[in-house]
Structures are given as C-alpha cells and as structure tokens.
N, C-alpha and C. Protein backbone atom coordinates (compact mmCIF):
# COMPACT_ATOMS: atom_id res chain seq x y z
N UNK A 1 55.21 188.74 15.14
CA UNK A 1 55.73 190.05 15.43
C UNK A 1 56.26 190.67 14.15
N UNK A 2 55.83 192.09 14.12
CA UNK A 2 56.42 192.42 12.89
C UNK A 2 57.17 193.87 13.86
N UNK A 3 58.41 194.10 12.76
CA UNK A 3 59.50 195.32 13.37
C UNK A 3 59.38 195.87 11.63
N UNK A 4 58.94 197.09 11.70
CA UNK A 4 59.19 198.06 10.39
C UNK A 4 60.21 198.78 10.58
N UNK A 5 60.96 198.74 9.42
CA UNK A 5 62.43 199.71 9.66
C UNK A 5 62.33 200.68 8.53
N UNK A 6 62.92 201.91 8.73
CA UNK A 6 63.65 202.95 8.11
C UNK A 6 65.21 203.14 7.32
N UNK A 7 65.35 202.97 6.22
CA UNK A 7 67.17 203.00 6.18
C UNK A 7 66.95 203.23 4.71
N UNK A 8 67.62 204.22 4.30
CA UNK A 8 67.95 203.83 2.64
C UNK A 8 68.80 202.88 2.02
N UNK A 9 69.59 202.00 2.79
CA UNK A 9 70.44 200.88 2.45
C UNK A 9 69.03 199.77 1.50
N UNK A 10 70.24 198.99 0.78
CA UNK A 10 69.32 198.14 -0.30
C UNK A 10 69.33 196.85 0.28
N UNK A 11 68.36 195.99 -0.25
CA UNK A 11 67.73 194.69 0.42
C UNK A 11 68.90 194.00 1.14
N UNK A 12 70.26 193.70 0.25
CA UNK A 12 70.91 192.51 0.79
C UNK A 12 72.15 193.25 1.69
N UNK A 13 72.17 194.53 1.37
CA UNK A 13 72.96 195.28 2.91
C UNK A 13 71.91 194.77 4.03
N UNK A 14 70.58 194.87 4.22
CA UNK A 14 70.00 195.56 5.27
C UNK A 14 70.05 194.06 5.51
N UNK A 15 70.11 192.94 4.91
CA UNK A 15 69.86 191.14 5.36
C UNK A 15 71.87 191.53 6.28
N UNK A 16 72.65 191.67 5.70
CA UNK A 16 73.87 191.87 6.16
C UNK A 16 73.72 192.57 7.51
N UNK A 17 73.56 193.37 7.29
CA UNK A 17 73.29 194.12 9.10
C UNK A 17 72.47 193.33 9.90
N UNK A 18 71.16 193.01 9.41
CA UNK A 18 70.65 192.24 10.72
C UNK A 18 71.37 191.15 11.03
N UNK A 19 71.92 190.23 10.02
CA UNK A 19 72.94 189.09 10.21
C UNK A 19 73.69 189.14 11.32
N UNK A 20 74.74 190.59 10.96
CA UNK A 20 75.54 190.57 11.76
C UNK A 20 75.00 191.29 13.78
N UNK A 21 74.22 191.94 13.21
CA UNK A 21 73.66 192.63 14.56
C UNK A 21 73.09 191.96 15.58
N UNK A 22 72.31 190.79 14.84
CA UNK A 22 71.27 189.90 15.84
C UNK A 22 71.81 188.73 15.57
N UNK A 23 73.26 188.38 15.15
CA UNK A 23 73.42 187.11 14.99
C UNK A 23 72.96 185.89 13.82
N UNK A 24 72.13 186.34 13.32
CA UNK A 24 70.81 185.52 12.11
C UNK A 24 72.07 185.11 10.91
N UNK A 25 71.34 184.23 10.37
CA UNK A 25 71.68 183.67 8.43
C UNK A 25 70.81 184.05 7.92
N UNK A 26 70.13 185.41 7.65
CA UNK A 26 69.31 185.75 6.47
C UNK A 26 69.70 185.09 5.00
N UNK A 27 68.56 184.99 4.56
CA UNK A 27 69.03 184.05 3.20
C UNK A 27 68.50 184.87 2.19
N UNK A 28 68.75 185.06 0.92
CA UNK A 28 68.15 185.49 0.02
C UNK A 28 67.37 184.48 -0.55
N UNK A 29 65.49 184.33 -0.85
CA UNK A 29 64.74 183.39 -1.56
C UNK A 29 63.76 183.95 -2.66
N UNK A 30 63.08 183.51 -2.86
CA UNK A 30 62.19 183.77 -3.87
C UNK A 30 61.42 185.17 -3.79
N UNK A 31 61.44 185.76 -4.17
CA UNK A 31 60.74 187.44 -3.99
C UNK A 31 59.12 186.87 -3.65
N UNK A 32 58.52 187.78 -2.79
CA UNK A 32 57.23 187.46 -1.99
C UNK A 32 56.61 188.11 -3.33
N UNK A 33 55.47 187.63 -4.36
CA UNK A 33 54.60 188.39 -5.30
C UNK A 33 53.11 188.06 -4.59
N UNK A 34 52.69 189.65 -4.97
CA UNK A 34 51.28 189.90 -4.72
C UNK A 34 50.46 190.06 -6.16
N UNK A 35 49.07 189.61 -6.34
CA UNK A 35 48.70 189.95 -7.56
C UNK A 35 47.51 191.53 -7.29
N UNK A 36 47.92 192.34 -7.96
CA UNK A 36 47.32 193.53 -7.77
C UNK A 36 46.02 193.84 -8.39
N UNK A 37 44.69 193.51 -8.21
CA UNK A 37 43.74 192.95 -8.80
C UNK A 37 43.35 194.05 -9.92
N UNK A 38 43.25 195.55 -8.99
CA UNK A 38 43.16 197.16 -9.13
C UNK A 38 43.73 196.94 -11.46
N UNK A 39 45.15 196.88 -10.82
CA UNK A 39 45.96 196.97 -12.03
C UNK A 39 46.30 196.10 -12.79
N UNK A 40 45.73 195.00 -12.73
CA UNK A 40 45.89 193.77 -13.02
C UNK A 40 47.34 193.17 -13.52
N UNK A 41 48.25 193.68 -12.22
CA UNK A 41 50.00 193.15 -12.87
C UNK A 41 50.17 192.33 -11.58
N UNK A 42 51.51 191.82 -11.52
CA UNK A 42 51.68 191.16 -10.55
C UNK A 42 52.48 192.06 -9.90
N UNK A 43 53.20 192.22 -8.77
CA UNK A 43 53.94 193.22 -7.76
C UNK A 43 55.21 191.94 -6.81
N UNK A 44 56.38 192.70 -7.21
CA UNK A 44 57.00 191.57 -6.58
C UNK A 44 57.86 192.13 -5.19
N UNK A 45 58.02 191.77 -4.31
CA UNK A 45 58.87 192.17 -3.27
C UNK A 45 60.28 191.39 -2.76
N UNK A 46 61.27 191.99 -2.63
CA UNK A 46 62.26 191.10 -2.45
C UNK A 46 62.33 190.69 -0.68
N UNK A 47 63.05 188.96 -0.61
CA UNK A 47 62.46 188.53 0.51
C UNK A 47 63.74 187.78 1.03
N UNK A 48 63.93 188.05 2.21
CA UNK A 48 65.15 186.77 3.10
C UNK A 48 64.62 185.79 4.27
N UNK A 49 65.16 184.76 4.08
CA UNK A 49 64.64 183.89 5.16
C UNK A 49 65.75 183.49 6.08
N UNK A 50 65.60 183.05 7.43
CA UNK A 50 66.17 182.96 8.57
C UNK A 50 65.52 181.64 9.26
N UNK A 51 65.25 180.21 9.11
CA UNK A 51 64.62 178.87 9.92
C UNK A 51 65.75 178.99 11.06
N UNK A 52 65.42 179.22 12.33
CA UNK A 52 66.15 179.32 13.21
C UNK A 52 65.39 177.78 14.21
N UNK A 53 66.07 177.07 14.03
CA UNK A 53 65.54 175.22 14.61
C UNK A 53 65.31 175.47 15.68
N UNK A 54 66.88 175.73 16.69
CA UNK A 54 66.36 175.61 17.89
C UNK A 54 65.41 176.28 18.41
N UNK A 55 65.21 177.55 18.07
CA UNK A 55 64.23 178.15 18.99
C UNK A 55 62.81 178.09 18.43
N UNK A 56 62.90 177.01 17.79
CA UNK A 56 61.15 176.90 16.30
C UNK A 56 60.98 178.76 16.35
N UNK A 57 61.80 179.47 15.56
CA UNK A 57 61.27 181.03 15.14
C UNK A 57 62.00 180.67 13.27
N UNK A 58 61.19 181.46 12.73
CA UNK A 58 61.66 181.51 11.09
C UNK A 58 61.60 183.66 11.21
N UNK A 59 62.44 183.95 10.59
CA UNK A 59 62.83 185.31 10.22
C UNK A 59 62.33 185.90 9.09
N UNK A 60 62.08 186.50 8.94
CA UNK A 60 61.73 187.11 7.26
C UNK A 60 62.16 188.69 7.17
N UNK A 61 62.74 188.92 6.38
CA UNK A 61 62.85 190.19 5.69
C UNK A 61 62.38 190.76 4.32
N UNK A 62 61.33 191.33 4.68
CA UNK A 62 60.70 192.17 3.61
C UNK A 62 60.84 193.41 2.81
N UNK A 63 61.00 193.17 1.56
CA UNK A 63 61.31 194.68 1.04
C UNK A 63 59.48 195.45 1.41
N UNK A 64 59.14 196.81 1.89
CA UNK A 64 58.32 197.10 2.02
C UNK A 64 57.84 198.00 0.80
N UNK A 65 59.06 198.62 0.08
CA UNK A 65 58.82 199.33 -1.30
C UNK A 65 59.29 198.87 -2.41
N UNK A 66 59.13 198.30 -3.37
CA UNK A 66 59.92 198.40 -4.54
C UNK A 66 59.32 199.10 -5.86
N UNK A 67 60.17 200.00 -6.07
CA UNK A 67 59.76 200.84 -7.59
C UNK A 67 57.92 201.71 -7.03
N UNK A 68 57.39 201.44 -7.89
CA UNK A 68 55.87 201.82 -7.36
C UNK A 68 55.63 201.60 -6.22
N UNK A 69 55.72 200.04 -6.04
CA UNK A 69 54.55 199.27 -5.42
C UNK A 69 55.26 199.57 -4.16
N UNK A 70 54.10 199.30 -3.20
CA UNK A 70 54.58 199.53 -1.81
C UNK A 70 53.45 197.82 -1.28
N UNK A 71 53.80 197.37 -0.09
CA UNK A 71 53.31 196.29 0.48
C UNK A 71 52.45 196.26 1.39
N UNK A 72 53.13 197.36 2.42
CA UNK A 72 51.53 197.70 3.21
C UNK A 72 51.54 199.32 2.84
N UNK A 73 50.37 199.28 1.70
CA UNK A 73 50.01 200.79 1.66
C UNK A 73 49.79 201.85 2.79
N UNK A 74 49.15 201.74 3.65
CA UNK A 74 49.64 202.48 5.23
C UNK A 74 50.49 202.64 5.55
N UNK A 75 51.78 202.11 4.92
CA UNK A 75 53.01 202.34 5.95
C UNK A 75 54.07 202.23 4.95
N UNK A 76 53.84 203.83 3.98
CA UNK A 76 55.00 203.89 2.81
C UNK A 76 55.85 204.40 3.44
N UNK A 77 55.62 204.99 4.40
CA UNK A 77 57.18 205.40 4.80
C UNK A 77 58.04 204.21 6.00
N UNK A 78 57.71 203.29 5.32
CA UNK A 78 58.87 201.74 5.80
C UNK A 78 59.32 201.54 4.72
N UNK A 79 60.51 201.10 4.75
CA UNK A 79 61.22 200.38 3.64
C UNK A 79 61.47 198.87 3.91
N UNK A 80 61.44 198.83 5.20
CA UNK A 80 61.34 196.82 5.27
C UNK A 80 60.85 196.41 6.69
N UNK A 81 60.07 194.86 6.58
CA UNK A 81 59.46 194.59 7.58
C UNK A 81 60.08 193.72 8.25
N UNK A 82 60.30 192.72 9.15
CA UNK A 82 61.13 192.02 9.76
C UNK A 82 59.96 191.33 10.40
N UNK A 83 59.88 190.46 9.79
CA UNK A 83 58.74 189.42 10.82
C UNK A 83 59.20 188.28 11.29
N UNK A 84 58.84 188.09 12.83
CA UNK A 84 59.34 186.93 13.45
C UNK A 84 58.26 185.84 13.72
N UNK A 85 58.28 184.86 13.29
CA UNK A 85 57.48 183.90 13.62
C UNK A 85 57.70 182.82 14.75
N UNK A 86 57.03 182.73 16.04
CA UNK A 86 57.30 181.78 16.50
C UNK A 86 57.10 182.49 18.15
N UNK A 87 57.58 181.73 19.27
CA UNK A 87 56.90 182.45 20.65
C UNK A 87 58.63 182.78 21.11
N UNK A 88 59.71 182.33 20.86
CA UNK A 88 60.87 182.86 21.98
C UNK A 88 60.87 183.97 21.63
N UNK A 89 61.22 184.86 20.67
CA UNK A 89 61.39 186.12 20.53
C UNK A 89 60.18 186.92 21.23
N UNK A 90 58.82 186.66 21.78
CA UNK A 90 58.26 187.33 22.18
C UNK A 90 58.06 188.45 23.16
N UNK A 91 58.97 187.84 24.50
CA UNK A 91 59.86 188.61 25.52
C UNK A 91 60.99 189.31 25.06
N UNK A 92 61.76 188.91 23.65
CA UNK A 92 62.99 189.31 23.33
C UNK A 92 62.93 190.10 22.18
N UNK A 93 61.53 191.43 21.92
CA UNK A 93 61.68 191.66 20.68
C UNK A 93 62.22 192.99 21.16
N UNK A 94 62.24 193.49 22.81
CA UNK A 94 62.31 195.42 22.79
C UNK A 94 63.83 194.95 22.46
N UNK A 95 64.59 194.05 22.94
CA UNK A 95 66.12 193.79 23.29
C UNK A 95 66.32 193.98 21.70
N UNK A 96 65.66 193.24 20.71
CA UNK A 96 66.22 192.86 19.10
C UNK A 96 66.48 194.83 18.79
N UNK A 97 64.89 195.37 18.92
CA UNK A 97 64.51 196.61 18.52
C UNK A 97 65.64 197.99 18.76
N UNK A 98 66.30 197.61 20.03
CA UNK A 98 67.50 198.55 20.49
C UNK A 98 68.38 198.35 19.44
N UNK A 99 68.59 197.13 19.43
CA UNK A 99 69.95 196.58 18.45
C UNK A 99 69.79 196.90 17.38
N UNK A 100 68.62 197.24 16.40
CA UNK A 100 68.61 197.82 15.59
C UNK A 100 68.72 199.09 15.07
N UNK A 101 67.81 199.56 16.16
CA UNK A 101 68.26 200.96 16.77
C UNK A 101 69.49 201.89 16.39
N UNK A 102 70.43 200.66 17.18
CA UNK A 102 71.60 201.38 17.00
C UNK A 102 72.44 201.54 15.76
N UNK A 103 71.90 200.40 14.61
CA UNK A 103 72.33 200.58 13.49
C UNK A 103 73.01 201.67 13.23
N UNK A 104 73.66 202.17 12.69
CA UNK A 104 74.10 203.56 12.08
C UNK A 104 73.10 204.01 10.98
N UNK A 105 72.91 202.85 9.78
CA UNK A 105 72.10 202.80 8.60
C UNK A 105 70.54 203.11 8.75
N UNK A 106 70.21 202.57 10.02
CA UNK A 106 68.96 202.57 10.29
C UNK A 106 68.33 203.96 11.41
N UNK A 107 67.43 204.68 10.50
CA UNK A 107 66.87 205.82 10.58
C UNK A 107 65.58 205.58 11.75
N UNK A 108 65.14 204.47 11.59
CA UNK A 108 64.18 204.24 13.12
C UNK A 108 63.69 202.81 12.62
N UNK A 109 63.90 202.62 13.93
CA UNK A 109 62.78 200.61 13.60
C UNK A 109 61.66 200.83 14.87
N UNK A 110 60.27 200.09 14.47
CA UNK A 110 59.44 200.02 15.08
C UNK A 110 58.56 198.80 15.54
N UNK A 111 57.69 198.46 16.58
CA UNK A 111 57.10 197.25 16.60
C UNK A 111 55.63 197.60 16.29
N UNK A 112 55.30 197.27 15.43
CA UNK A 112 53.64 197.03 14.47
C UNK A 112 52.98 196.29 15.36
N UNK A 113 51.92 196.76 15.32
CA UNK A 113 50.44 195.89 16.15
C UNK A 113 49.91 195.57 15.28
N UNK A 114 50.15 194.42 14.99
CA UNK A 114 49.27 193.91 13.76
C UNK A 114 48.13 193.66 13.50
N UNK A 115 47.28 193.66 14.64
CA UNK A 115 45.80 193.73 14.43
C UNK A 115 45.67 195.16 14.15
N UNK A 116 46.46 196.04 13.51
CA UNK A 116 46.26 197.48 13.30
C UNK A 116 46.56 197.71 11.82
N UNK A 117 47.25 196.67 11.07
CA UNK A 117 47.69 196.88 9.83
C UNK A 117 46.56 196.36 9.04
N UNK A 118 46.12 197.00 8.40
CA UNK A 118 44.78 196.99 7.33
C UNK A 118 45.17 196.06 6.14
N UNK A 119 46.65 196.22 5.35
CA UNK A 119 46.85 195.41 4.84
C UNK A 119 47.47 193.82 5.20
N UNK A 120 47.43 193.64 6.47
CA UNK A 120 48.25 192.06 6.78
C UNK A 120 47.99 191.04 5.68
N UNK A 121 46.77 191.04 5.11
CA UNK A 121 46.66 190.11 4.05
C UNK A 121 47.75 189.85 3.10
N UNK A 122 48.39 191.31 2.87
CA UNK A 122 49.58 191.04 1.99
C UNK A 122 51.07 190.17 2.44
N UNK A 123 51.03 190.23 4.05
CA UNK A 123 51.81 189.31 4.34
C UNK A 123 51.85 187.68 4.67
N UNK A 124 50.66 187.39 3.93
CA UNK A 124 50.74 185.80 4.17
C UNK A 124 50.96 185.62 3.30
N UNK A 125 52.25 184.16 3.45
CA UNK A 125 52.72 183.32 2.59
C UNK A 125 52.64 182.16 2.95
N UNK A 126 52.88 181.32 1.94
CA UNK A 126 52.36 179.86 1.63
C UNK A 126 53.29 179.11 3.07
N UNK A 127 54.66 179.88 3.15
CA UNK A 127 55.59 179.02 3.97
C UNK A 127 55.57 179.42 5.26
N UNK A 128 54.60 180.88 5.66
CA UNK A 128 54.41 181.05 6.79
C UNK A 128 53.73 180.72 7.68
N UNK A 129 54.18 179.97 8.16
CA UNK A 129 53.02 179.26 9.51
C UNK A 129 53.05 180.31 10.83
C-alpha cells in the first residue's frame, strides 16, 4: 500500500507526526538512491523505517522530492510516500488515511493504486520484501 501526502513540513517533522498520529517509531536510515541513467548522477531520497514485529508490517517514509529530483515523476505534486508492507494494515489503511487527514500540516494524503504508478520501479529496495 502506498499513501502519498501533501505538507510543506521537512522529512523528520513529517516521520514526527506520523509517529505520533499512528502510534509508529519511524526511524531515520540510509537515504533510498536511484541511479539516473538519462543524467548519469545518482539521485538520493531521504528515507524512515518503521519493522513493526507483531503485526509482520515494515513502514517506510519517503521523501518524494528532493532539490530537482522527484521519485515518481507522475506525481510531483507529492512530497512523501508512506508505504506499508505487509497484509494487517490492509482493512486498516481508510482508518490510517483520516488520521492523517486530520494533520493540521498535512494539505491532503491519498491511497495510490499501484498498478497505476508508471514509475514503481523506483520504489524497490533491497530491504523491501
């Protein structure tokens, strides 16, 4: 499941709000890099992680813009993605989506059909199962 959000707040506010909103330990880890073949640089995105045991779900927070680069080119007007991995949240993502909702910071969050995002390639990582 991916949730795209809206907010001008910066990476480790927006890990702070979901923390506190949905309960989570967002973590700050290694920035997600893409290699940009086009321009031949590398592109880095800043990234938080969430291994939530009991319910086998892992969290991720994605910067969706930084500087130039954007992550999924279709969808520059997101600033971060929120991907949930795993099946409990599946019934429980409209409930997460309100809660974000209500953010103050947050300008709109949405749920992505991901067989619709042209770039998904850019979101696989080595640690995402």
């Amino acid at each position: 499941m991916v949730i795209g959000i809206v907010t001008p707040v910066q990476d480790y506010r927006m890990a702070w709000f979901l923390n506190n909103m949905l309960h989570k330990s967002l973590r700050k880890t290694d920035d997600h890099t893409l290699n940009d073949g086009l321009n031949r640089r590398q592109m880095s995105f800043s990234r938080y992680v969430f291994d939530e045991s009991i319910t086998k779900s892992v969290f991720y927070l994605l910067e969706n813009k930084h500087e130039t680069d954007c992550l999924l080119q279709e969808m520059k007007e997101l600033d971060y993605l929120l991907i949930i991995k795993g099946d409990y949240y599946r019934n429980r993502v409209n409930d997460m989506l309100k809660k974000i909702r209500t953010m103050e910071e947050v300008q709109t969050a949405v749920l992505l059909k991901t067989d619709e995002i042209r770039s998904k390639n850019n979101l696989v990582m080595e640690d995402m199962n």
